[in-house]
Protein backbone atom coordinates (compact mmCIF):
# COMPACT_ATOMS: atom_id res chain seq x y z
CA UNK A 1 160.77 -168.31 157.02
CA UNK A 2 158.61 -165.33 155.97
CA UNK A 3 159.60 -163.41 152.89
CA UNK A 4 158.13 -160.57 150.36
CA UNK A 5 159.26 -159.57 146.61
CA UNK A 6 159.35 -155.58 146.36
CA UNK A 7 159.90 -154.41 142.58
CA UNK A 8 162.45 -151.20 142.80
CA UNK A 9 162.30 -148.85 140.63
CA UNK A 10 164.36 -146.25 138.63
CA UNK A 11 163.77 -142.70 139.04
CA UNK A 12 164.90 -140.12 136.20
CA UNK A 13 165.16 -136.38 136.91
CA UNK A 14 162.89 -133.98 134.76
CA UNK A 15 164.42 -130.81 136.64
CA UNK A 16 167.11 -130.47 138.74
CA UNK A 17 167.84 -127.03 140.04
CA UNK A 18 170.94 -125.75 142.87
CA UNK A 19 169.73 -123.35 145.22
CA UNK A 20 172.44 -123.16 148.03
CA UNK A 21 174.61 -124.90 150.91
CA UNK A 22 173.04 -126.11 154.17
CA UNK A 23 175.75 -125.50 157.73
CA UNK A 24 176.38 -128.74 157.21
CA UNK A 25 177.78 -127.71 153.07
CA UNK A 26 175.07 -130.24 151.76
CA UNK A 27 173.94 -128.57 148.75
CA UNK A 28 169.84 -127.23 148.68
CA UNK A 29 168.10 -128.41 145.45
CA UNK A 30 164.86 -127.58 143.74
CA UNK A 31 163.90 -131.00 140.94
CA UNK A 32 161.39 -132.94 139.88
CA UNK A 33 161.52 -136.59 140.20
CA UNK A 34 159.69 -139.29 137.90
CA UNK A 35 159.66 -142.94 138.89
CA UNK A 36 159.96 -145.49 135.80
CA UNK A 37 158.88 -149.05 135.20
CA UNK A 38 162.34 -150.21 134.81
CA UNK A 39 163.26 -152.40 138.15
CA UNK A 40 165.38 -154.43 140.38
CA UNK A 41 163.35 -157.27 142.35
CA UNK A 42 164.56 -157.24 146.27
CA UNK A 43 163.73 -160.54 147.29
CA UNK A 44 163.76 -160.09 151.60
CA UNK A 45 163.01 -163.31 153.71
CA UNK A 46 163.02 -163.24 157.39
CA UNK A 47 163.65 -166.25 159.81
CA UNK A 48 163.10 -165.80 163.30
CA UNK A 49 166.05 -167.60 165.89
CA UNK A 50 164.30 -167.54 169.10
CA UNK A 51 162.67 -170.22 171.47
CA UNK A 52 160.54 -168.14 173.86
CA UNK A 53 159.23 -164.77 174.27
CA UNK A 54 160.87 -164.40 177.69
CA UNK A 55 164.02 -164.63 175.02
CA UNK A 56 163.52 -162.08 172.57
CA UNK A 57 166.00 -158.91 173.83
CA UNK A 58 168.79 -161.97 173.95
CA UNK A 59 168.94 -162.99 170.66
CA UNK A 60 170.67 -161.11 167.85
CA UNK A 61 169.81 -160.39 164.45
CA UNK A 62 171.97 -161.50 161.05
CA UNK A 63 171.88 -160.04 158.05
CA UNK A 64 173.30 -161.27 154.65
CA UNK A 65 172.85 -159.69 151.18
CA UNK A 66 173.33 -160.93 147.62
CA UNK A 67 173.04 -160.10 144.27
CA UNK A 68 173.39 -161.17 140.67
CA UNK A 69 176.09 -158.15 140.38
CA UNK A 70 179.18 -159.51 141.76
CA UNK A 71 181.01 -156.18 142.00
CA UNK A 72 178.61 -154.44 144.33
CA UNK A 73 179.24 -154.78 147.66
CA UNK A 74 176.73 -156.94 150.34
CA UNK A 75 178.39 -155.35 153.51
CA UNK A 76 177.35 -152.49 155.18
CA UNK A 77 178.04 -150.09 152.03
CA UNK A 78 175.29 -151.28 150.24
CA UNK A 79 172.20 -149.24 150.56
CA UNK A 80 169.97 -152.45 151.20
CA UNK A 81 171.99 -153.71 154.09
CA UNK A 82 171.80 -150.15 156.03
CA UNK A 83 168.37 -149.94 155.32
CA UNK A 84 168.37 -153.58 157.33
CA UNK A 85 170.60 -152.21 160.00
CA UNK A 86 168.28 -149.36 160.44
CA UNK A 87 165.17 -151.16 161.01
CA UNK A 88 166.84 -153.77 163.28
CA UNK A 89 168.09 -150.63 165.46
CA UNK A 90 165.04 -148.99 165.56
CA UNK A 91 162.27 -151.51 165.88
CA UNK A 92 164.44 -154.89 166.63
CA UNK A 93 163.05 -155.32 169.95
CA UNK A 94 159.23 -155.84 168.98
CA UNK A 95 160.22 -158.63 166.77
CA UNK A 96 162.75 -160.53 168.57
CA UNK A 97 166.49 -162.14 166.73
CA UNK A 98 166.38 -163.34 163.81
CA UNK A 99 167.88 -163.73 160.21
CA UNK A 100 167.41 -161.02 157.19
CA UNK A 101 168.12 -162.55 154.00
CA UNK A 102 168.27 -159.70 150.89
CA UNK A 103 168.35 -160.90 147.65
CA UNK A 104 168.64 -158.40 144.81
CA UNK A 105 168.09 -158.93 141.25
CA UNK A 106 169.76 -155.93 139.67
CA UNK A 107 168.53 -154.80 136.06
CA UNK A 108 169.10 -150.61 136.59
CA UNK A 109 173.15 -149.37 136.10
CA UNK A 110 174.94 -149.05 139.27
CA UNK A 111 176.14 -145.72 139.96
CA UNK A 112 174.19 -144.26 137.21
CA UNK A 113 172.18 -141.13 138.61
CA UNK A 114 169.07 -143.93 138.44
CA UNK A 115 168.74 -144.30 142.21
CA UNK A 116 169.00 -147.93 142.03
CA UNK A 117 170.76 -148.52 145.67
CA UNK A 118 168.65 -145.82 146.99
CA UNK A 119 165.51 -147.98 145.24
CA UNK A 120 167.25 -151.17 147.30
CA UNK A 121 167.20 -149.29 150.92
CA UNK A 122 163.55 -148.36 150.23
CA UNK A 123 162.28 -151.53 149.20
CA UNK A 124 164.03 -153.15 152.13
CA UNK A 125 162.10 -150.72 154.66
CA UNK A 126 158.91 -151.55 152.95
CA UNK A 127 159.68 -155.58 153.08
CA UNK A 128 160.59 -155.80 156.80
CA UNK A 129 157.85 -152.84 157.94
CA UNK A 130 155.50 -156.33 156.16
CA UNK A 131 157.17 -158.89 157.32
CA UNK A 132 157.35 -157.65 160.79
CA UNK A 133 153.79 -156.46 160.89
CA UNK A 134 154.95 -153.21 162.34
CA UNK A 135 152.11 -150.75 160.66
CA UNK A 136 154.29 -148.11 159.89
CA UNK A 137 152.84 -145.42 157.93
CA UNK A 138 154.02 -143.75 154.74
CA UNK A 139 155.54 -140.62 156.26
CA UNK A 140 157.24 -142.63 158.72
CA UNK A 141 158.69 -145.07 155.99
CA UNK A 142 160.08 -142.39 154.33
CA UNK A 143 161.24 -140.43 157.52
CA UNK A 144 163.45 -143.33 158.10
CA UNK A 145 164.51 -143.53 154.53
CA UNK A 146 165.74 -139.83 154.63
CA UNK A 147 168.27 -141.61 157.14
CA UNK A 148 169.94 -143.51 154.20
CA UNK A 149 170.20 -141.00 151.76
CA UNK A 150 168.12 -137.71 150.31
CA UNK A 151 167.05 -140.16 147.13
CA UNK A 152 165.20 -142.71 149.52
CA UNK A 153 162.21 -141.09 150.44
CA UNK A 154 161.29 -140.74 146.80
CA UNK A 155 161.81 -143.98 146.18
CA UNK A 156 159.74 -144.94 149.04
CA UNK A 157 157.15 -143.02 147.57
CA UNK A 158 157.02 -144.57 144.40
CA UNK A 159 157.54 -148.30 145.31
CA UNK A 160 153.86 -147.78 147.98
CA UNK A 161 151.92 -147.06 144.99
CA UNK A 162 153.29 -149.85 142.60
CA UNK A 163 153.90 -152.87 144.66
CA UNK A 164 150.57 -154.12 145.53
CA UNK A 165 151.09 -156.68 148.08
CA UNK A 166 151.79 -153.81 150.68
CA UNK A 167 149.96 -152.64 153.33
CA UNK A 168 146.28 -150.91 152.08
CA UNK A 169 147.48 -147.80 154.18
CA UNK A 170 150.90 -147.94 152.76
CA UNK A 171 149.74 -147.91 149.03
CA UNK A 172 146.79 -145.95 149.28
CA UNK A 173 148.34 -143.29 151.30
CA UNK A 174 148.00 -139.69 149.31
CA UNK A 175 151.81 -139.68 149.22
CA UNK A 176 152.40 -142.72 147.49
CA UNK A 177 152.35 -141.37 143.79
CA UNK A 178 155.53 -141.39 140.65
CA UNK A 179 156.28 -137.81 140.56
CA UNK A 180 157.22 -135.40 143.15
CA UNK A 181 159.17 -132.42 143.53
CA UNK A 182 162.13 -131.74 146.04
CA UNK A 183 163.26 -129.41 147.76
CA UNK A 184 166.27 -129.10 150.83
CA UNK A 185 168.19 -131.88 150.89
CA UNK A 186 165.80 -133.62 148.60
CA UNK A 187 164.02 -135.31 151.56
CA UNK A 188 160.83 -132.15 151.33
CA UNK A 189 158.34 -133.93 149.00
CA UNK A 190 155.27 -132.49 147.01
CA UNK A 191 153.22 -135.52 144.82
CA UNK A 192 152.68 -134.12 141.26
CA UNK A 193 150.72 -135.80 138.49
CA UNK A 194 152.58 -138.60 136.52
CA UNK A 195 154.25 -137.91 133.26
CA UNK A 196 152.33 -140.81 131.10
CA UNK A 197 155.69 -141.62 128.11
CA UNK A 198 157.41 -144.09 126.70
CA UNK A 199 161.67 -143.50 127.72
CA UNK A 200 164.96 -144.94 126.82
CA UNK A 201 167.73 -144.36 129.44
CA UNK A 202 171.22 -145.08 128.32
CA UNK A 203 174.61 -144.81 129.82
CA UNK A 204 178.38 -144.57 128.51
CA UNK A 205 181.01 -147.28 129.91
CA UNK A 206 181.91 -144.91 132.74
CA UNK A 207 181.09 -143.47 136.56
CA UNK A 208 180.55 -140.27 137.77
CA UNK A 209 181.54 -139.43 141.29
CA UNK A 210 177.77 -137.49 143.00
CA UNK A 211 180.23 -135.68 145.26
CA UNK A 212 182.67 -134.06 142.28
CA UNK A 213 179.45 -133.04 140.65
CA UNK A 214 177.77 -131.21 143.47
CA UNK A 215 181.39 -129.94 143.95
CA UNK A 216 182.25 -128.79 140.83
CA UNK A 217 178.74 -126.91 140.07
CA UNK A 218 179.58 -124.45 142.64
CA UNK A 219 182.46 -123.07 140.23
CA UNK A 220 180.35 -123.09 137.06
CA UNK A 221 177.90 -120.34 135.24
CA UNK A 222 174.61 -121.38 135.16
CA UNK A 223 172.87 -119.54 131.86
CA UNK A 224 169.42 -121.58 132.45
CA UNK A 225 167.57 -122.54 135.36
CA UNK A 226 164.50 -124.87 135.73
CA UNK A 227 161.23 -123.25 136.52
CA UNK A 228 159.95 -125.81 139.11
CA UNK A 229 156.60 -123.87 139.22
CA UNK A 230 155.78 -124.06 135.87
CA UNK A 231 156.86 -127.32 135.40
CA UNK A 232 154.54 -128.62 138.21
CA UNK A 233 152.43 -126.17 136.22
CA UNK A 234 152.57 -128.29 132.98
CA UNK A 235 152.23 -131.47 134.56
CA UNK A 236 148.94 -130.13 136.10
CA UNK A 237 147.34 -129.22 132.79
CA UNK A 238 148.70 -132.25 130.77
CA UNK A 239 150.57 -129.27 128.78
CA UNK A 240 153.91 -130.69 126.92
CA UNK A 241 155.44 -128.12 125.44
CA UNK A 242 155.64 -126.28 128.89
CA UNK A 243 157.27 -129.65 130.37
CA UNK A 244 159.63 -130.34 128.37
CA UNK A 245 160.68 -126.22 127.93
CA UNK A 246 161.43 -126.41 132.26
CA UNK A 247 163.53 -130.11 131.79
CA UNK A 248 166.56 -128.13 132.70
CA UNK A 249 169.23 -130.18 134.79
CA UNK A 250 171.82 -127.71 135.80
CA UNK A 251 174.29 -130.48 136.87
CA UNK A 252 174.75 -131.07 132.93
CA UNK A 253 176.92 -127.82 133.05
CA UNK A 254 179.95 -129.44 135.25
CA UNK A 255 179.59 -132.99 133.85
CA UNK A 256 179.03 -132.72 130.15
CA UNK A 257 182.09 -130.13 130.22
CA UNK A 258 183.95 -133.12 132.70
CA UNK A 259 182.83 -136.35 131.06
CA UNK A 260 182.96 -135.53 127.00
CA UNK A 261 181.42 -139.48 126.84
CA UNK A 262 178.54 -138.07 128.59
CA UNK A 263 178.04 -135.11 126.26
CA UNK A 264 178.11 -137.39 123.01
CA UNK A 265 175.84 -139.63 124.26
CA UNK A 266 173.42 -136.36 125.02
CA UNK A 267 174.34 -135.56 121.05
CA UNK A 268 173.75 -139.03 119.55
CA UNK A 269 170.48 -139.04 121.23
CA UNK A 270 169.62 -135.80 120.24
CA UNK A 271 169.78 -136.89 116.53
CA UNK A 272 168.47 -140.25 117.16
CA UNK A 273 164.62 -140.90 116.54
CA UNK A 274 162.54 -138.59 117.26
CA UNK A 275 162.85 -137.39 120.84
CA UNK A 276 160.50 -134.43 122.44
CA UNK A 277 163.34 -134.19 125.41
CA UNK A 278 167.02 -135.61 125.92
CA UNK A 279 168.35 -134.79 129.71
CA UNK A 280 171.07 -136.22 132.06
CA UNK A 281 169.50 -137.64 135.06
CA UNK A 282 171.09 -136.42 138.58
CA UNK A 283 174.71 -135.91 138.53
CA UNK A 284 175.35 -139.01 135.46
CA UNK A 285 176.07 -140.44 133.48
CA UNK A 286 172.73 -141.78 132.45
CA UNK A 287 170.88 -140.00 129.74
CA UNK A 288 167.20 -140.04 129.03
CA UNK A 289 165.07 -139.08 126.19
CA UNK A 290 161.05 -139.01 126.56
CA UNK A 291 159.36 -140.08 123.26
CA UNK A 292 155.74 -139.94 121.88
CA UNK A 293 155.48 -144.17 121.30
CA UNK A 294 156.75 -147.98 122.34
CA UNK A 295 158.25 -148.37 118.45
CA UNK A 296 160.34 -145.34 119.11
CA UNK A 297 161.81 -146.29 122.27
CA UNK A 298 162.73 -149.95 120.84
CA UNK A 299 164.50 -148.45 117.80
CA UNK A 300 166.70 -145.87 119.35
CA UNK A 301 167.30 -148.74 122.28
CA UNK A 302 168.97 -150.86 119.50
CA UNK A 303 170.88 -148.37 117.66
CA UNK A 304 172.13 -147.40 120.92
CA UNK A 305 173.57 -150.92 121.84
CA UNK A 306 174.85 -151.31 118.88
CA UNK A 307 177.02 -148.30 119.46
CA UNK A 308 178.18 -149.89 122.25
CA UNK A 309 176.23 -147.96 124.84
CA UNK A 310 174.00 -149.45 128.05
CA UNK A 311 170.66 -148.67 127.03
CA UNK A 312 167.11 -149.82 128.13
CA UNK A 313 163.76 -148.54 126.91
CA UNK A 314 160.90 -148.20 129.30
CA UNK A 315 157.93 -146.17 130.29
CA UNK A 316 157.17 -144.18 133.31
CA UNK A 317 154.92 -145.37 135.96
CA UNK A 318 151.69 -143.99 135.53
């Protein structure tokens, strides 16, 4: 048995922007993506079942996932296990049957607007594009990843850079970076220079449903819009101020209005410590705030828990 450890990362949204409705009613965005230190561990191990090459197309593949969260589901509507189901599909045949064993170590919020399943899928494409020596390239990692879901490519992104037992051409690839901005479906990447801060994300005892979001945005005014070119702008010149005046995530005007727990938790952190931004990240209910030091981070982390709140401080990736 062969098997890899891929750290997963959380992603937080510094902009988030609406633009329109594809034929197919998937809604066009415009954001900026930042990946964070904060991970799961995807433990993937793969046994091959075979006897003889003349054998390969006969034999079939399993595929079993578990995880430390026992309310999250190992079939096929967890992120991880398509991502498994994908790869077998696609490139099954050059490796022969076998068994895929996904482990998952879950530290990010489920359902939290954090990307963690999304984070799963990716690091499952990178661990069995290893494991089966298949040389895929970047781009075509994250091709397939725009299969599973508009957040995967990002997170494909991100992981090449940070993980470095991958492939050299994997993590040295010029699209393997911690920023990007979106556009489309999400899936149209741009690399962008890395926001260097310490971050606490916290979330209220609650889920929001992606779909009612993107739903329910279509029927709201939106006052303020990001401006995606100056905040690519900002990060450029290392220029603050700028950033953090474009961290505009329009979602917040359906979901703080829909989810007052969400709202409160954007006040509380608004008046706790001493952040330079507080934003919802995608559709919720995770807030973030982006602070100036480590100290910071810790002490707003613990008032937060003791309020009763999840909350985790971190950094983002560099």
């Amino acid at each position: 048995m062969r098997e890899v450890r891929i750290q997963s990362f959380a992603k937080i949204n510094l902009s988030i922007d609406v633009t329109g409705v594809d034929r197919d009613g998937m809604h066009l965005v415009d954001m900026v993506m930042h990946q964070l230190s904060f991970h799961d561990d995807v433990n993937i191990c793969f046994e091959r079942n075979y006897s003889s090459e003349r054998m390969r197309d006969e034999q079939p593949f399993t595929i079993s996932v578990s995880t430390n969260r026992f309310y999250l589901p190992t079939d096929d509507r967890n992120l991880a296990y398509k991502a498994a189901s994908l790869m077998v599909q696609r490139y099954g045949k050059r490796v022969g049957g076998g068994k895929i064993q996904i482990d998952i170590f879950k530290r990010i919020p489920v359902a939290a607007g954090l990307a963690g399943g999304s984070g799963n899928g990716a690091a499952v494409l990178h661990g069995l594009n290893q494991l089966w020596r298949l040389n895929l390239s970047l781009p075509q990692l994250c091709k397939l990843g725009a299969e599973l879901g508009s957040d995967v490519p990002f997170c494909v992104m991100g992981q090449a850079g940070y993980n470095f037992g991958l492939p050299w051409k994997v993590r040295k690839h010029p699209l393997a970076a911690a920023c990007a901005r979106a556009k489309g479906t999400g899936t149209e990447l741009e690399t962008l220079p890395a926001l260097k801060k310490p971050v606490v994300i916290a979330k209220p005892p609650i889920g929001v449903s992606t779909r009612e979001v993107y739903k329910g945005i279509d029927g709201c005014h939106i006052e303020r819009r990001p401006d995606n070119d100056l905040l690519a702008e900002g990060l450029e010149k290392r220029d603050y101020p700028l950033i953090y005046e474009q961290c505009i995530n329009v979602l917040e005007n359906y979901t703080l209005q829909a989810y007052p727990q969400v709202e409160a938790l954007k006040r509380l952190m608004l008046q706790s410590g001493n952040a330079k931004k507080v934003l919802m990240s995608g559709s919720g209910p995770t807030v973030f705030g982006i602070y100036d030091s480590i100290s910071e981070t810790k002490a707003v982390c613990a008032a937060l828990r003791q309020k009763g709140y999840e909350a985790y401080w971190t950094r983002t990736t560099k």
